[in-house]
PDB file of N, CA and C in Angstrom:
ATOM      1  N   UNK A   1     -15.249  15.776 -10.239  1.00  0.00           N
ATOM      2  CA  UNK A   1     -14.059  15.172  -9.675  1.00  0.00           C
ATOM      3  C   UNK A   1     -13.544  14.022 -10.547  1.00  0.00           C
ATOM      4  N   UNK A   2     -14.360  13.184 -10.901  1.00  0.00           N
ATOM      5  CA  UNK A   2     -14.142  12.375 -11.708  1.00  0.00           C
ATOM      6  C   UNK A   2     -13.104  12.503 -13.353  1.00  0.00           C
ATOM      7  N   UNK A   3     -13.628  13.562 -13.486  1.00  0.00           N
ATOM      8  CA  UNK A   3     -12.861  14.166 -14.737  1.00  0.00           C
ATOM      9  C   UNK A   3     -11.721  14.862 -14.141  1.00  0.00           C
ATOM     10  N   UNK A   4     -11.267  15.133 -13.538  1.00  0.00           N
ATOM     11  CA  UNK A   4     -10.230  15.751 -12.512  1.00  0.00           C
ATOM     12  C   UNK A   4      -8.833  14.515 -12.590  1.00  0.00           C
ATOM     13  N   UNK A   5      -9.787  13.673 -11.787  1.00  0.00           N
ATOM     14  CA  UNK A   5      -8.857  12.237 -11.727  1.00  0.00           C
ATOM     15  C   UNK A   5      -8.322  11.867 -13.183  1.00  0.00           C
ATOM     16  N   UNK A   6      -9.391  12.136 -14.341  1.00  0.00           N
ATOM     17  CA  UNK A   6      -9.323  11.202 -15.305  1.00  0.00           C
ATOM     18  C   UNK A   6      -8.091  12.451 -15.980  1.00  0.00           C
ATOM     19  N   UNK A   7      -8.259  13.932 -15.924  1.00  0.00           N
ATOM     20  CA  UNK A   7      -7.085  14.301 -16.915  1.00  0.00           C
ATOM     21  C   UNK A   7      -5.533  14.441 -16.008  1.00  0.00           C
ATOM     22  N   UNK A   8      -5.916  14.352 -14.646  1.00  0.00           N
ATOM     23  CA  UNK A   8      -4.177  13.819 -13.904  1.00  0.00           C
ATOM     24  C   UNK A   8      -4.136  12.688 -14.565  1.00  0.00           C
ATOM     25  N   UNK A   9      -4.538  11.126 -14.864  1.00  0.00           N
ATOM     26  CA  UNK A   9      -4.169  10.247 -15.347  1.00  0.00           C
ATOM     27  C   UNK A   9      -3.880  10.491 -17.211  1.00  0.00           C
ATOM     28  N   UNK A  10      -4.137  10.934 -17.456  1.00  0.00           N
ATOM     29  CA  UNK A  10      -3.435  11.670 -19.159  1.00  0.00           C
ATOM     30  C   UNK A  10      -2.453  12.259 -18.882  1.00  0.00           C
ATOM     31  N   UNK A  11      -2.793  13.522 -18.324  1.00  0.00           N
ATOM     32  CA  UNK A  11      -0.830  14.306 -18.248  1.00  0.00           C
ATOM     33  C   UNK A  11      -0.225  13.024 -17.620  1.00  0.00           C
ATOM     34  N   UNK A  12      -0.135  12.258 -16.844  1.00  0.00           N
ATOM     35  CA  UNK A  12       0.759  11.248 -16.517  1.00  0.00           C
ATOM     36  C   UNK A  12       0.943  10.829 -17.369  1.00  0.00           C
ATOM     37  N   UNK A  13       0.767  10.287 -18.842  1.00  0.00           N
ATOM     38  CA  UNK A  13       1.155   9.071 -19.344  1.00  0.00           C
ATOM     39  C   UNK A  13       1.729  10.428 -20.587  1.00  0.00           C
ATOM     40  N   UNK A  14       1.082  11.608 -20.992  1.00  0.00           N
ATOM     41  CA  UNK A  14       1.507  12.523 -21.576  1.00  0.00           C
ATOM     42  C   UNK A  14       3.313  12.710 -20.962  1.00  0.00           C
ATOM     43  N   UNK A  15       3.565  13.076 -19.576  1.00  0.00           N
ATOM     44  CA  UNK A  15       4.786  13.417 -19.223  1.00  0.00           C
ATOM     45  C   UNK A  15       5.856  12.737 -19.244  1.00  0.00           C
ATOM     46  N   UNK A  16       5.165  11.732 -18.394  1.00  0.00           N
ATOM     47  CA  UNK A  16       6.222  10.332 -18.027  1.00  0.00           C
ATOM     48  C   UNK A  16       5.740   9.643 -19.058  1.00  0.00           C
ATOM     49  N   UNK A  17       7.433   9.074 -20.151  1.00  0.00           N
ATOM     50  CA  UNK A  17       7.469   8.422 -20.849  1.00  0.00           C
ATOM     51  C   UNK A  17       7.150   6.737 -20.610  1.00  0.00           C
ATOM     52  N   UNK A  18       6.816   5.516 -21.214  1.00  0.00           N
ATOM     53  CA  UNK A  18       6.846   4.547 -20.626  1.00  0.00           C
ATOM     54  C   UNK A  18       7.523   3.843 -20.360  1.00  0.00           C
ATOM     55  N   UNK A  19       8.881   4.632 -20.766  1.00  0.00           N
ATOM     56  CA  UNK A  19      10.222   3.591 -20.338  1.00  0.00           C
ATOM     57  C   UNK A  19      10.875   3.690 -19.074  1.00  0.00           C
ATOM     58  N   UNK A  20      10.155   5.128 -18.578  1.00  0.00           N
ATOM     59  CA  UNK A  20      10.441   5.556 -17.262  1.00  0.00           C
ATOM     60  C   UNK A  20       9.310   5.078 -16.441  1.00  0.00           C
ATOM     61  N   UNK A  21       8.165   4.857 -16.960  1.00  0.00           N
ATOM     62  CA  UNK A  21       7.393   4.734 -15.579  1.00  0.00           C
ATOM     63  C   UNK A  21       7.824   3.848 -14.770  1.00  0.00           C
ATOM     64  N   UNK A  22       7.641   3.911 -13.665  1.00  0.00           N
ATOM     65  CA  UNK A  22       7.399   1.928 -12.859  1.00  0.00           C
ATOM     66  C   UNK A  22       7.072   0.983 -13.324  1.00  0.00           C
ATOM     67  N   UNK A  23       7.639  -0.397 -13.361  1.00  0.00           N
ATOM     68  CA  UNK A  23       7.198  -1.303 -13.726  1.00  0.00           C
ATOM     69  C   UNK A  23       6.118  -2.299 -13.034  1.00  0.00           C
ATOM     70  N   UNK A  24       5.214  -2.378 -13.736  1.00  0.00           N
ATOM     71  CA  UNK A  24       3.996  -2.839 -12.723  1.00  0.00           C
ATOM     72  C   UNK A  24       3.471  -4.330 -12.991  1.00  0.00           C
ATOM     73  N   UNK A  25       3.249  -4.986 -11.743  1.00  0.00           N
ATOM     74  CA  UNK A  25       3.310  -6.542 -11.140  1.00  0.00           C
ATOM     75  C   UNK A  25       2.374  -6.863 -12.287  1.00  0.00           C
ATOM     76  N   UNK A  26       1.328  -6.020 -12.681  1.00  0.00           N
ATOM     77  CA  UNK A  26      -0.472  -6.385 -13.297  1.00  0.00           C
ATOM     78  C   UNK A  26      -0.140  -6.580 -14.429  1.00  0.00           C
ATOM     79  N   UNK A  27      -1.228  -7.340 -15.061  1.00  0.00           N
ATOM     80  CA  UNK A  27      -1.385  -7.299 -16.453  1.00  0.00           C
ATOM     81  C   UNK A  27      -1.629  -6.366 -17.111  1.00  0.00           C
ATOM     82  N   UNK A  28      -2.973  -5.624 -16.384  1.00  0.00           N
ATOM     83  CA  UNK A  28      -3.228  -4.205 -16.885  1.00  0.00           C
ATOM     84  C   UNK A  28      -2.569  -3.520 -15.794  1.00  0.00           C
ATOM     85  N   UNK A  29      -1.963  -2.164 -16.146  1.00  0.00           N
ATOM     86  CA  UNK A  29      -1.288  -1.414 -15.329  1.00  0.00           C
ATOM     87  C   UNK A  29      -1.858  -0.646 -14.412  1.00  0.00           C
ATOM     88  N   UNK A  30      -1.359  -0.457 -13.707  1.00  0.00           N
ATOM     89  CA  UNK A  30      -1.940   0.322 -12.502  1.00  0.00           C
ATOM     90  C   UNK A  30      -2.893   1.729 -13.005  1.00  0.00           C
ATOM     91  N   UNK A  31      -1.915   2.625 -14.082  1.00  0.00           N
ATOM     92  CA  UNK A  31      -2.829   3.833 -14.233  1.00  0.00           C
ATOM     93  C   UNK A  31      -4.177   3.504 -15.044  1.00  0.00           C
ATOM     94  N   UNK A  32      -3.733   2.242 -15.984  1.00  0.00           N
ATOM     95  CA  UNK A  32      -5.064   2.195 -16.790  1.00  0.00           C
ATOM     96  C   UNK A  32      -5.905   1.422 -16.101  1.00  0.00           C
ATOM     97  N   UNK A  33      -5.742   0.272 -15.388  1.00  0.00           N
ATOM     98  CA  UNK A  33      -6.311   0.010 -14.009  1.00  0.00           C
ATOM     99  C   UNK A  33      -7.176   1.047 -13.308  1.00  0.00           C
ATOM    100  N   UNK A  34      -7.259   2.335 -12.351  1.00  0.00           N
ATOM    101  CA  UNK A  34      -7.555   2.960 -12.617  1.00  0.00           C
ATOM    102  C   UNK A  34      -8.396   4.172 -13.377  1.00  0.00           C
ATOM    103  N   UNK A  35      -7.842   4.060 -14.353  1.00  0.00           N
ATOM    104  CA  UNK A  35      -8.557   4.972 -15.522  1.00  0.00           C
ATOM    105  C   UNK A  35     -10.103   4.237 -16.379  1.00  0.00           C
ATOM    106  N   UNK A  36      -9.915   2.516 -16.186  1.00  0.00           N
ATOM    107  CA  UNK A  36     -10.964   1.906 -16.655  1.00  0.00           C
ATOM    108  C   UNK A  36     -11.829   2.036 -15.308  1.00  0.00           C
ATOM    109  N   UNK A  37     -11.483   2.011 -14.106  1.00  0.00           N
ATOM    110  CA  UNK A  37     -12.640   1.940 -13.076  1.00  0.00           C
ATOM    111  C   UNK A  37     -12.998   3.220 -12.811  1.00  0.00           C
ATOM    112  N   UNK A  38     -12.408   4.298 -13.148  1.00  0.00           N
ATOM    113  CA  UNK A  38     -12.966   5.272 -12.855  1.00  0.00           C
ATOM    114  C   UNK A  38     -14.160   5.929 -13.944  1.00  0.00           C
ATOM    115  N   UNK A  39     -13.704   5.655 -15.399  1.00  0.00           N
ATOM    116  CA  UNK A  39     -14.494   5.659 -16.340  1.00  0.00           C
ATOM    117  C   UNK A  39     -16.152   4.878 -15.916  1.00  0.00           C
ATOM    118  N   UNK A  40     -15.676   3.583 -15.896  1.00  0.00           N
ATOM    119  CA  UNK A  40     -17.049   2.675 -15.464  1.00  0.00           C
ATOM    120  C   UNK A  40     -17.825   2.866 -14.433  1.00  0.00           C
ATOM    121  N   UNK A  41     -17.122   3.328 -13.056  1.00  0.00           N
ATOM    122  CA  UNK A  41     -17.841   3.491 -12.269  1.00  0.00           C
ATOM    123  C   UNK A  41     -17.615   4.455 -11.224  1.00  0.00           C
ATOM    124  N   UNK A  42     -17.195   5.548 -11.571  1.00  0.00           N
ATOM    125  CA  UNK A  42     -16.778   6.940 -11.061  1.00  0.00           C
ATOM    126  C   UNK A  42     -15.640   7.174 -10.016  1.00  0.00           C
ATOM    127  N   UNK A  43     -15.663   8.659  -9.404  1.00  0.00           N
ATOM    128  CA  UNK A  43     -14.565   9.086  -8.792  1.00  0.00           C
ATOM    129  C   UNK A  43     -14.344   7.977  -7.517  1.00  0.00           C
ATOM    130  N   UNK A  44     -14.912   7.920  -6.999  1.00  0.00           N
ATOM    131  CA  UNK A  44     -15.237   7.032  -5.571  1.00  0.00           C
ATOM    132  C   UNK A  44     -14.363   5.801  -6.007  1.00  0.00           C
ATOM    133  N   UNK A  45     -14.801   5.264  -6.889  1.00  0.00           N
ATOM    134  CA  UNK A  45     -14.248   4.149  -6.999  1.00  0.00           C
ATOM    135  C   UNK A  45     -12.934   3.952  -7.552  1.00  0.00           C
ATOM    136  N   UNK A  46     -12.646   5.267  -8.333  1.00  0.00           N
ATOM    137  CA  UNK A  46     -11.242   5.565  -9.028  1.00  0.00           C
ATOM    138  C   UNK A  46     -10.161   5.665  -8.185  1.00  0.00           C
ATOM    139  N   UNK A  47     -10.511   6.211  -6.974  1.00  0.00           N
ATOM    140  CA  UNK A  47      -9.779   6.797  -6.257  1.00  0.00           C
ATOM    141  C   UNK A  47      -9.801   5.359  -5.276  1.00  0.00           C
ATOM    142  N   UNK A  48     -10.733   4.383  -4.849  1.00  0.00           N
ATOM    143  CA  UNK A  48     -10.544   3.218  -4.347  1.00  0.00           C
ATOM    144  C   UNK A  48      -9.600   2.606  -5.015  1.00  0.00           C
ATOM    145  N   UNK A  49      -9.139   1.863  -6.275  1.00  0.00           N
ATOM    146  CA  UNK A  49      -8.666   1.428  -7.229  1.00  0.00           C
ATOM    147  C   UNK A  49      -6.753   1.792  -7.039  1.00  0.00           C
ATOM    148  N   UNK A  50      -7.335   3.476  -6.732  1.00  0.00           N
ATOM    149  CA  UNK A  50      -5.891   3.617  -7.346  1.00  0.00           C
ATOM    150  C   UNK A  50      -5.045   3.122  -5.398  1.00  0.00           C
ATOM    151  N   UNK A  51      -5.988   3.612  -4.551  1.00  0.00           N
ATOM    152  CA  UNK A  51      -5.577   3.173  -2.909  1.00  0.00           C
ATOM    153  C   UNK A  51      -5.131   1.966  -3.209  1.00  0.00           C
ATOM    154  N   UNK A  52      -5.860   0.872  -3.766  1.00  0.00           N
ATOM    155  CA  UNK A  52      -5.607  -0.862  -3.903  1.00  0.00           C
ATOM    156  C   UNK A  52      -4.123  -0.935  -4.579  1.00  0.00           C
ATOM    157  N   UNK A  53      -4.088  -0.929  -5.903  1.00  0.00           N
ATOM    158  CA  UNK A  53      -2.842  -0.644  -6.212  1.00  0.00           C
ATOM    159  C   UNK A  53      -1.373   0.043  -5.920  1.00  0.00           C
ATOM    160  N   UNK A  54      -1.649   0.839  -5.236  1.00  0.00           N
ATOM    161  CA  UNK A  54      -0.763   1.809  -4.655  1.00  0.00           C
ATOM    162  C   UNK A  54      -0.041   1.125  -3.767  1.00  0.00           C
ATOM    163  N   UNK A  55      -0.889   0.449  -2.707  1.00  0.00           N
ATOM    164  CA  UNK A  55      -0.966  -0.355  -1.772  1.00  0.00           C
ATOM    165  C   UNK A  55      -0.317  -2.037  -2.183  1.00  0.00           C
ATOM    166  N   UNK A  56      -0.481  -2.753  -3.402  1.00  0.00           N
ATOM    167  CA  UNK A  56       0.011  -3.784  -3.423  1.00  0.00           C
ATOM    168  C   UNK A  56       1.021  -4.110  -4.926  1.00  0.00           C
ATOM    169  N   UNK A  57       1.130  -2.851  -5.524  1.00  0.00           N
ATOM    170  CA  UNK A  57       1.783  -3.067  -6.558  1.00  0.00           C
ATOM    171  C   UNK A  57       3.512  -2.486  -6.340  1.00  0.00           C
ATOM    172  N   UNK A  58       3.811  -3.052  -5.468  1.00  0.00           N
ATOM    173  CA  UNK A  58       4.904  -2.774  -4.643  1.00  0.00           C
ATOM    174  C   UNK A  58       6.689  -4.010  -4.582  1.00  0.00           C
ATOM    175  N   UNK A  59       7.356  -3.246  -4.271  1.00  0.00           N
ATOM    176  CA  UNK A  59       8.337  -4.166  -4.612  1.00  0.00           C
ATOM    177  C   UNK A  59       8.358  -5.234  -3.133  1.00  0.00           C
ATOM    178  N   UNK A  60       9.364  -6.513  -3.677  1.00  0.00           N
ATOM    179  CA  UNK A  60       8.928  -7.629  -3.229  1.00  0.00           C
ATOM    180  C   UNK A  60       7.416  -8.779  -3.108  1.00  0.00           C
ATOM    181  N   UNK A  61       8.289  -9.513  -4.217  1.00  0.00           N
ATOM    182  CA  UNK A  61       7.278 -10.740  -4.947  1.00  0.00           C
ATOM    183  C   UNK A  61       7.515 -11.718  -4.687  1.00  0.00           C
ATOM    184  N   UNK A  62       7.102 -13.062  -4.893  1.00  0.00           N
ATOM    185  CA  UNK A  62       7.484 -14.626  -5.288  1.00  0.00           C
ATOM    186  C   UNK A  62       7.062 -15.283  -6.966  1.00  0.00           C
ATOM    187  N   UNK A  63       7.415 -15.277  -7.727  1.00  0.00           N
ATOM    188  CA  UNK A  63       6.791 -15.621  -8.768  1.00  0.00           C
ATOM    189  C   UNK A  63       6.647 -17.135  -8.537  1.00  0.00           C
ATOM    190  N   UNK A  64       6.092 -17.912  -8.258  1.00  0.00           N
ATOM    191  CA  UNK A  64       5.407 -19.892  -8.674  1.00  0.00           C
ATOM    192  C   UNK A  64       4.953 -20.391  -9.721  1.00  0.00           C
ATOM    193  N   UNK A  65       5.316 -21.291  -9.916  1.00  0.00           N
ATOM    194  CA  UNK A  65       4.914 -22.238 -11.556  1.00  0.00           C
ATOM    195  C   UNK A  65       4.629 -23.152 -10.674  1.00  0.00           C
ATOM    196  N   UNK A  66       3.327 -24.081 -10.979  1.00  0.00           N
ATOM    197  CA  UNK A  66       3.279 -25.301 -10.591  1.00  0.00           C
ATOM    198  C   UNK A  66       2.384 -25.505 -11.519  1.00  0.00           C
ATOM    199  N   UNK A  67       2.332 -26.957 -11.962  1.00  0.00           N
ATOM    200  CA  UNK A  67       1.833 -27.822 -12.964  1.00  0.00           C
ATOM    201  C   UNK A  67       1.145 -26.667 -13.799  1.00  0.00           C
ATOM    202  N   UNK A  68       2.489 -26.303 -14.798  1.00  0.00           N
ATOM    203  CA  UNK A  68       2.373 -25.096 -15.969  1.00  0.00           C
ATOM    204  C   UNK A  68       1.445 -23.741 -15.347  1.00  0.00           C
ATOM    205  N   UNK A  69       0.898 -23.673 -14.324  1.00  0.00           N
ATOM    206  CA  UNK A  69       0.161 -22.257 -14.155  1.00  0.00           C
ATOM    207  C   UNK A  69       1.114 -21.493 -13.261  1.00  0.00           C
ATOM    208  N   UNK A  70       1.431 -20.309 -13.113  1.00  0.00           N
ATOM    209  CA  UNK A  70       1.819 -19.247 -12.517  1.00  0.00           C
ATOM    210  C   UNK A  70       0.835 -18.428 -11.399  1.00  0.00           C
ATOM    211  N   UNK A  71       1.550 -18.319 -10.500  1.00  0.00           N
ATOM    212  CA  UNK A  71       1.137 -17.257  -9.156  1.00  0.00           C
ATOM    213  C   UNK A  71       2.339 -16.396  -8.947  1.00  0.00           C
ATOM    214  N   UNK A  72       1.492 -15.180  -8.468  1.00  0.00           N
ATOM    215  CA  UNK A  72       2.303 -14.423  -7.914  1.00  0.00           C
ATOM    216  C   UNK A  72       1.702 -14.404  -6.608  1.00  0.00           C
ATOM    217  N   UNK A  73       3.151 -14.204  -5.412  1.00  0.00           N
ATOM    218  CA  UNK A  73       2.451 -13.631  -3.786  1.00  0.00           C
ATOM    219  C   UNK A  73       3.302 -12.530  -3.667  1.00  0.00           C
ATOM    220  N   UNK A  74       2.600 -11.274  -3.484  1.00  0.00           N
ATOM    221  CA  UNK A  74       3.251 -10.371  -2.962  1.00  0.00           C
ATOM    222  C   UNK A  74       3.372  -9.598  -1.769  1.00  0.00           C
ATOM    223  N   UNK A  75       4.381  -9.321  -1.050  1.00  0.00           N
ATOM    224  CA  UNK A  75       4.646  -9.200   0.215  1.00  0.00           C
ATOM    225  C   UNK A  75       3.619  -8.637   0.804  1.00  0.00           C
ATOM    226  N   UNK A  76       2.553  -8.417   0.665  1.00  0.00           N
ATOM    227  CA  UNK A  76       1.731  -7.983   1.093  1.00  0.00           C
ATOM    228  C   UNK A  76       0.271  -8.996   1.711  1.00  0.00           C
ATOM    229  N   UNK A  77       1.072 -10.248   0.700  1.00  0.00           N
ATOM    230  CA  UNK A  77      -0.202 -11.469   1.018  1.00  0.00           C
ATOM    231  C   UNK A  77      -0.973 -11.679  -0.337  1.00  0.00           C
ATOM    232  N   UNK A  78      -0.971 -10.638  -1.012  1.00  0.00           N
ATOM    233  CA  UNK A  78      -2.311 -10.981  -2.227  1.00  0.00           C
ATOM    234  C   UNK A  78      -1.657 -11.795  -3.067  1.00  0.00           C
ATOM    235  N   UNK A  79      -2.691 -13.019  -3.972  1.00  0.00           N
ATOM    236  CA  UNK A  79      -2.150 -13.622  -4.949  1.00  0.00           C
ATOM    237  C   UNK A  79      -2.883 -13.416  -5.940  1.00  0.00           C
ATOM    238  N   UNK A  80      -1.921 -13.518  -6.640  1.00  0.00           N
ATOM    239  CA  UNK A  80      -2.169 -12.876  -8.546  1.00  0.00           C
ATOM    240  C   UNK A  80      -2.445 -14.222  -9.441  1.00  0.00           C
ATOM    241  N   UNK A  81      -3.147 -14.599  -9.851  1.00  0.00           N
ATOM    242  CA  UNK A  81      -3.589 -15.725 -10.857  1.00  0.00           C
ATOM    243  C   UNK A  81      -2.513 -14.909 -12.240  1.00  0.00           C
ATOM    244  N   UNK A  82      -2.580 -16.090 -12.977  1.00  0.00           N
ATOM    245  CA  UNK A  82      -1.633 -15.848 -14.355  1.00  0.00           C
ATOM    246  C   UNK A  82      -1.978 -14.561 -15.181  1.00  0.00           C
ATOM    247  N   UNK A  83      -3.496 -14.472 -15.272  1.00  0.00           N
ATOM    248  CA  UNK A  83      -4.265 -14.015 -15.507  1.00  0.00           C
ATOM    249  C   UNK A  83      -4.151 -12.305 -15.917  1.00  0.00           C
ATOM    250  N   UNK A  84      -3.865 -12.409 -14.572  1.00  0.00           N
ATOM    251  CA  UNK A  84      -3.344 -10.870 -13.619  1.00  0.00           C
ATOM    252  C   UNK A  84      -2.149 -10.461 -13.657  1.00  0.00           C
ATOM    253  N   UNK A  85      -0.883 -11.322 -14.214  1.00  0.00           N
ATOM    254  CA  UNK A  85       0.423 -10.926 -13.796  1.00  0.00           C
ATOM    255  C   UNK A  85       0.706 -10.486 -15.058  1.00  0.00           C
ATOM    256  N   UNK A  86       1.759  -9.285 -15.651  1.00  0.00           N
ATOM    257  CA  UNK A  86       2.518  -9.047 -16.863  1.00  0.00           C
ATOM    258  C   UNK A  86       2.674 -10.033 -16.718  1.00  0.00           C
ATOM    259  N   UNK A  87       2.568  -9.765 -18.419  1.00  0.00           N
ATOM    260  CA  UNK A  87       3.569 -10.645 -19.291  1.00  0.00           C
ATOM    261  C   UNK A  87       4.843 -11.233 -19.325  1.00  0.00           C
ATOM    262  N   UNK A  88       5.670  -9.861 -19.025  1.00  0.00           N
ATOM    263  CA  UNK A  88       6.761  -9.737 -19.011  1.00  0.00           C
ATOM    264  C   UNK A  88       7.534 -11.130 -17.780  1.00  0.00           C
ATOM    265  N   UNK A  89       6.765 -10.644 -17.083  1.00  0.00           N
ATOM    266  CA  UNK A  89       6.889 -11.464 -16.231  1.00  0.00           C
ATOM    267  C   UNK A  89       7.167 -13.193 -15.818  1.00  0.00           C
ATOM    268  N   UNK A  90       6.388 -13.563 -17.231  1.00  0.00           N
ATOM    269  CA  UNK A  90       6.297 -14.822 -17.255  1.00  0.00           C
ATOM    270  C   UNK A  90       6.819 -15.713 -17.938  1.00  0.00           C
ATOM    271  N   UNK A  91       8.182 -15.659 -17.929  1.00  0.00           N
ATOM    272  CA  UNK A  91       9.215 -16.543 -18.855  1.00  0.00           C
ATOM    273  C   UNK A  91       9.852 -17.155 -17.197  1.00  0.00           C
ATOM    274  N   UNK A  92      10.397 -18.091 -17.848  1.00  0.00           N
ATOM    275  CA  UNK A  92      11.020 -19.309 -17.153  1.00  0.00           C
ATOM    276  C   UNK A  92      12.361 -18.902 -16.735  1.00  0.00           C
ATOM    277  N   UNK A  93      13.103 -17.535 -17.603  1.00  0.00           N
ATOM    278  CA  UNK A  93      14.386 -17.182 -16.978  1.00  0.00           C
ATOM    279  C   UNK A  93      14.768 -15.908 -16.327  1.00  0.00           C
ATOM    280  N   UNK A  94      13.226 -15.613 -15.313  1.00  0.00           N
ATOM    281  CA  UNK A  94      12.956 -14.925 -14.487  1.00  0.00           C
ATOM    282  C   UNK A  94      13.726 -14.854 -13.296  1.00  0.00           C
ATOM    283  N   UNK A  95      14.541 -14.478 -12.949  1.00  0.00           N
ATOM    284  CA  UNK A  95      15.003 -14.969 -11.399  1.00  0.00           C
ATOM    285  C   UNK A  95      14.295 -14.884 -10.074  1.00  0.00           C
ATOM    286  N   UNK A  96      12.936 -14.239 -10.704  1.00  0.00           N
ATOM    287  CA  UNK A  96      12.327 -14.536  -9.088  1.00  0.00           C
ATOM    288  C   UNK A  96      11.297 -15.759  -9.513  1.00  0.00           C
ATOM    289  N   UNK A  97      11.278 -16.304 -10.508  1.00  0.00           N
ATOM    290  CA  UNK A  97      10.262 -17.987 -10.505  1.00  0.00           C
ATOM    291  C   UNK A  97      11.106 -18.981  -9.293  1.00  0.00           C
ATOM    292  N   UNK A  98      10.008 -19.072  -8.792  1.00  0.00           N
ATOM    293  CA  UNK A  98      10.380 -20.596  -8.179  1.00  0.00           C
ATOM    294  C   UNK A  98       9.527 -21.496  -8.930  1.00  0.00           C
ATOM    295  N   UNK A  99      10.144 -22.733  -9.508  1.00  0.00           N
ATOM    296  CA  UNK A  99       9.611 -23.738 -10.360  1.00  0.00           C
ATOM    297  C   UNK A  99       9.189 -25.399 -10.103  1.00  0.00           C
ATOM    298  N   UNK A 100       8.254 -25.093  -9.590  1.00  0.00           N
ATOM    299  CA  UNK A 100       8.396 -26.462  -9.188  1.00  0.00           C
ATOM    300  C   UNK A 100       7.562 -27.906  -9.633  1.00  0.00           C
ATOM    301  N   UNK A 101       7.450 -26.946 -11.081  1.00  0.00           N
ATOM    302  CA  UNK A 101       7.430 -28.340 -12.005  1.00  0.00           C
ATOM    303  C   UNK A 101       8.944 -28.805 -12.291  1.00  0.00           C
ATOM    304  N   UNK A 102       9.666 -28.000 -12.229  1.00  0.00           N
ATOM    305  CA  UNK A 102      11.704 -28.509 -12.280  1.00  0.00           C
ATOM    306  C   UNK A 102      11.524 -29.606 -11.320  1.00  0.00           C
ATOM    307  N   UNK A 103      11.952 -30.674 -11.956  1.00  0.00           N
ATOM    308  CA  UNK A 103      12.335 -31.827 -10.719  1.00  0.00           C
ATOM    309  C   UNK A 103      13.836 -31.642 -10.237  1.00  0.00           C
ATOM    310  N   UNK A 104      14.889 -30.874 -10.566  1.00  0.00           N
ATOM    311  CA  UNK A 104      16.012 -30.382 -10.243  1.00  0.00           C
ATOM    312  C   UNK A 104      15.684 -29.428  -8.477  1.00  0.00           C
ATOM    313  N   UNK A 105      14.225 -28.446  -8.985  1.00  0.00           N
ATOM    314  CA  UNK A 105      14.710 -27.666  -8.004  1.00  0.00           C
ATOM    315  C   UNK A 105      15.186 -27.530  -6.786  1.00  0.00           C
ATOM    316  N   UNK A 106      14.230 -29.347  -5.830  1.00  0.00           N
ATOM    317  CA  UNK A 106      14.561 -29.494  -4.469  1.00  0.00           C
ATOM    318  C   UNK A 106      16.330 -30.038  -4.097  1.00  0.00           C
ATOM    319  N   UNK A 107      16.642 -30.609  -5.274  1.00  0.00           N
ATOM    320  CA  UNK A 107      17.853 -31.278  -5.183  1.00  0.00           C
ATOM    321  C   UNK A 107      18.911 -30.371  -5.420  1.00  0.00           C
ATOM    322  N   UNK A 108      18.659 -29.304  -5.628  1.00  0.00           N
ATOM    323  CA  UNK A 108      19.739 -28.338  -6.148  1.00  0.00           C
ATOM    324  C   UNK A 108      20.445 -26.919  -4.243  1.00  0.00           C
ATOM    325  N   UNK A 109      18.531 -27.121  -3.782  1.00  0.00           N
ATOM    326  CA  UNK A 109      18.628 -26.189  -2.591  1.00  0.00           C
ATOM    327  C   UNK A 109      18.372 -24.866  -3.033  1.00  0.00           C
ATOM    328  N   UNK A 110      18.587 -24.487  -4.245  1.00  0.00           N
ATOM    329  CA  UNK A 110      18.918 -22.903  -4.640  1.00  0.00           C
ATOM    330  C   UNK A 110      17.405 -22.373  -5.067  1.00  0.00           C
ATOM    331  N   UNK A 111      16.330 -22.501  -3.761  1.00  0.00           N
ATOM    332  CA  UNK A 111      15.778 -21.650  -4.163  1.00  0.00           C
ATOM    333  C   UNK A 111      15.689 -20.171  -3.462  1.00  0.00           C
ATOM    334  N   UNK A 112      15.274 -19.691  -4.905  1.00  0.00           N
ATOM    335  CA  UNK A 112      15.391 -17.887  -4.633  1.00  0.00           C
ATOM    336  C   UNK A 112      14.243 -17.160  -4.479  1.00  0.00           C
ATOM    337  N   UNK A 113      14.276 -16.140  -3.567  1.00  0.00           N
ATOM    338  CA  UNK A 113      12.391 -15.078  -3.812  1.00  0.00           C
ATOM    339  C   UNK A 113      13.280 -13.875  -3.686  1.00  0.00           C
ATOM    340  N   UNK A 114      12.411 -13.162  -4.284  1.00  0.00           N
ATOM    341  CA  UNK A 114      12.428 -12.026  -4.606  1.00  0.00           C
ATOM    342  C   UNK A 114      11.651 -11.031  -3.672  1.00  0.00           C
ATOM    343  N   UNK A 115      12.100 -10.683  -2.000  1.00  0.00           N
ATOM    344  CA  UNK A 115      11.907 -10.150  -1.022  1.00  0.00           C
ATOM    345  C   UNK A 115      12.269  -9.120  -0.496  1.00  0.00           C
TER     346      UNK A 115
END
């Protein structure tokens, strides 16, 4: 089974190009996410992995900066250390950061989430 899981996760990345896939909240992506836990520690757990993700790598986020570190909360409740979040993700002219090392931000009112 394990090898089952592991060559559906190849034809996936074989079919679907990566400009089409989903864009995913993680640092490491959901399929290779996945594909490393199932490698390391078999089907059972591959198939746990991919439930977790499935489950929270979902639209509606908050991105947070506070004193230079980044969180993510996603509607689901879980928080993502910097660690954990794309890259992509982590520039300052994000529109879903709320910043609140900005000493502007409270005085301005305009804050935004991404819900």
């Amino acid at each position: 089974m394990k090898y089952i899981l592991l060559f559906i996760i190849r034809v996936y990345w074989k079919v679907i190009p990566p400009h089409k896939r989903r864009q995913c909240i993680f640092r490491e992506s959901c399929s290779h996410y996945v594909w490393r836990i199932t490698v390391e520690e078999g089907f059972i757990a591959g198939i746990k992995a991919f439930l977790f993700r499935n489950k929270h790598c979902c639209p509606g986020y908050a991105i947070y900066k506070y004193q230079n570190k980044y969180e993510i909360k996603t509607i689901n409740g879980l928080i993502l250390k910097e660690d954990e979040i794309a890259e992509r993700l982590l520039t300052t002219d994000n529109p879903s950061l709320i910043n609140f090392d900005d000493p502007t931000l409270l005085q301005s009112g305009n804050i935004k989430m991404k819900l």
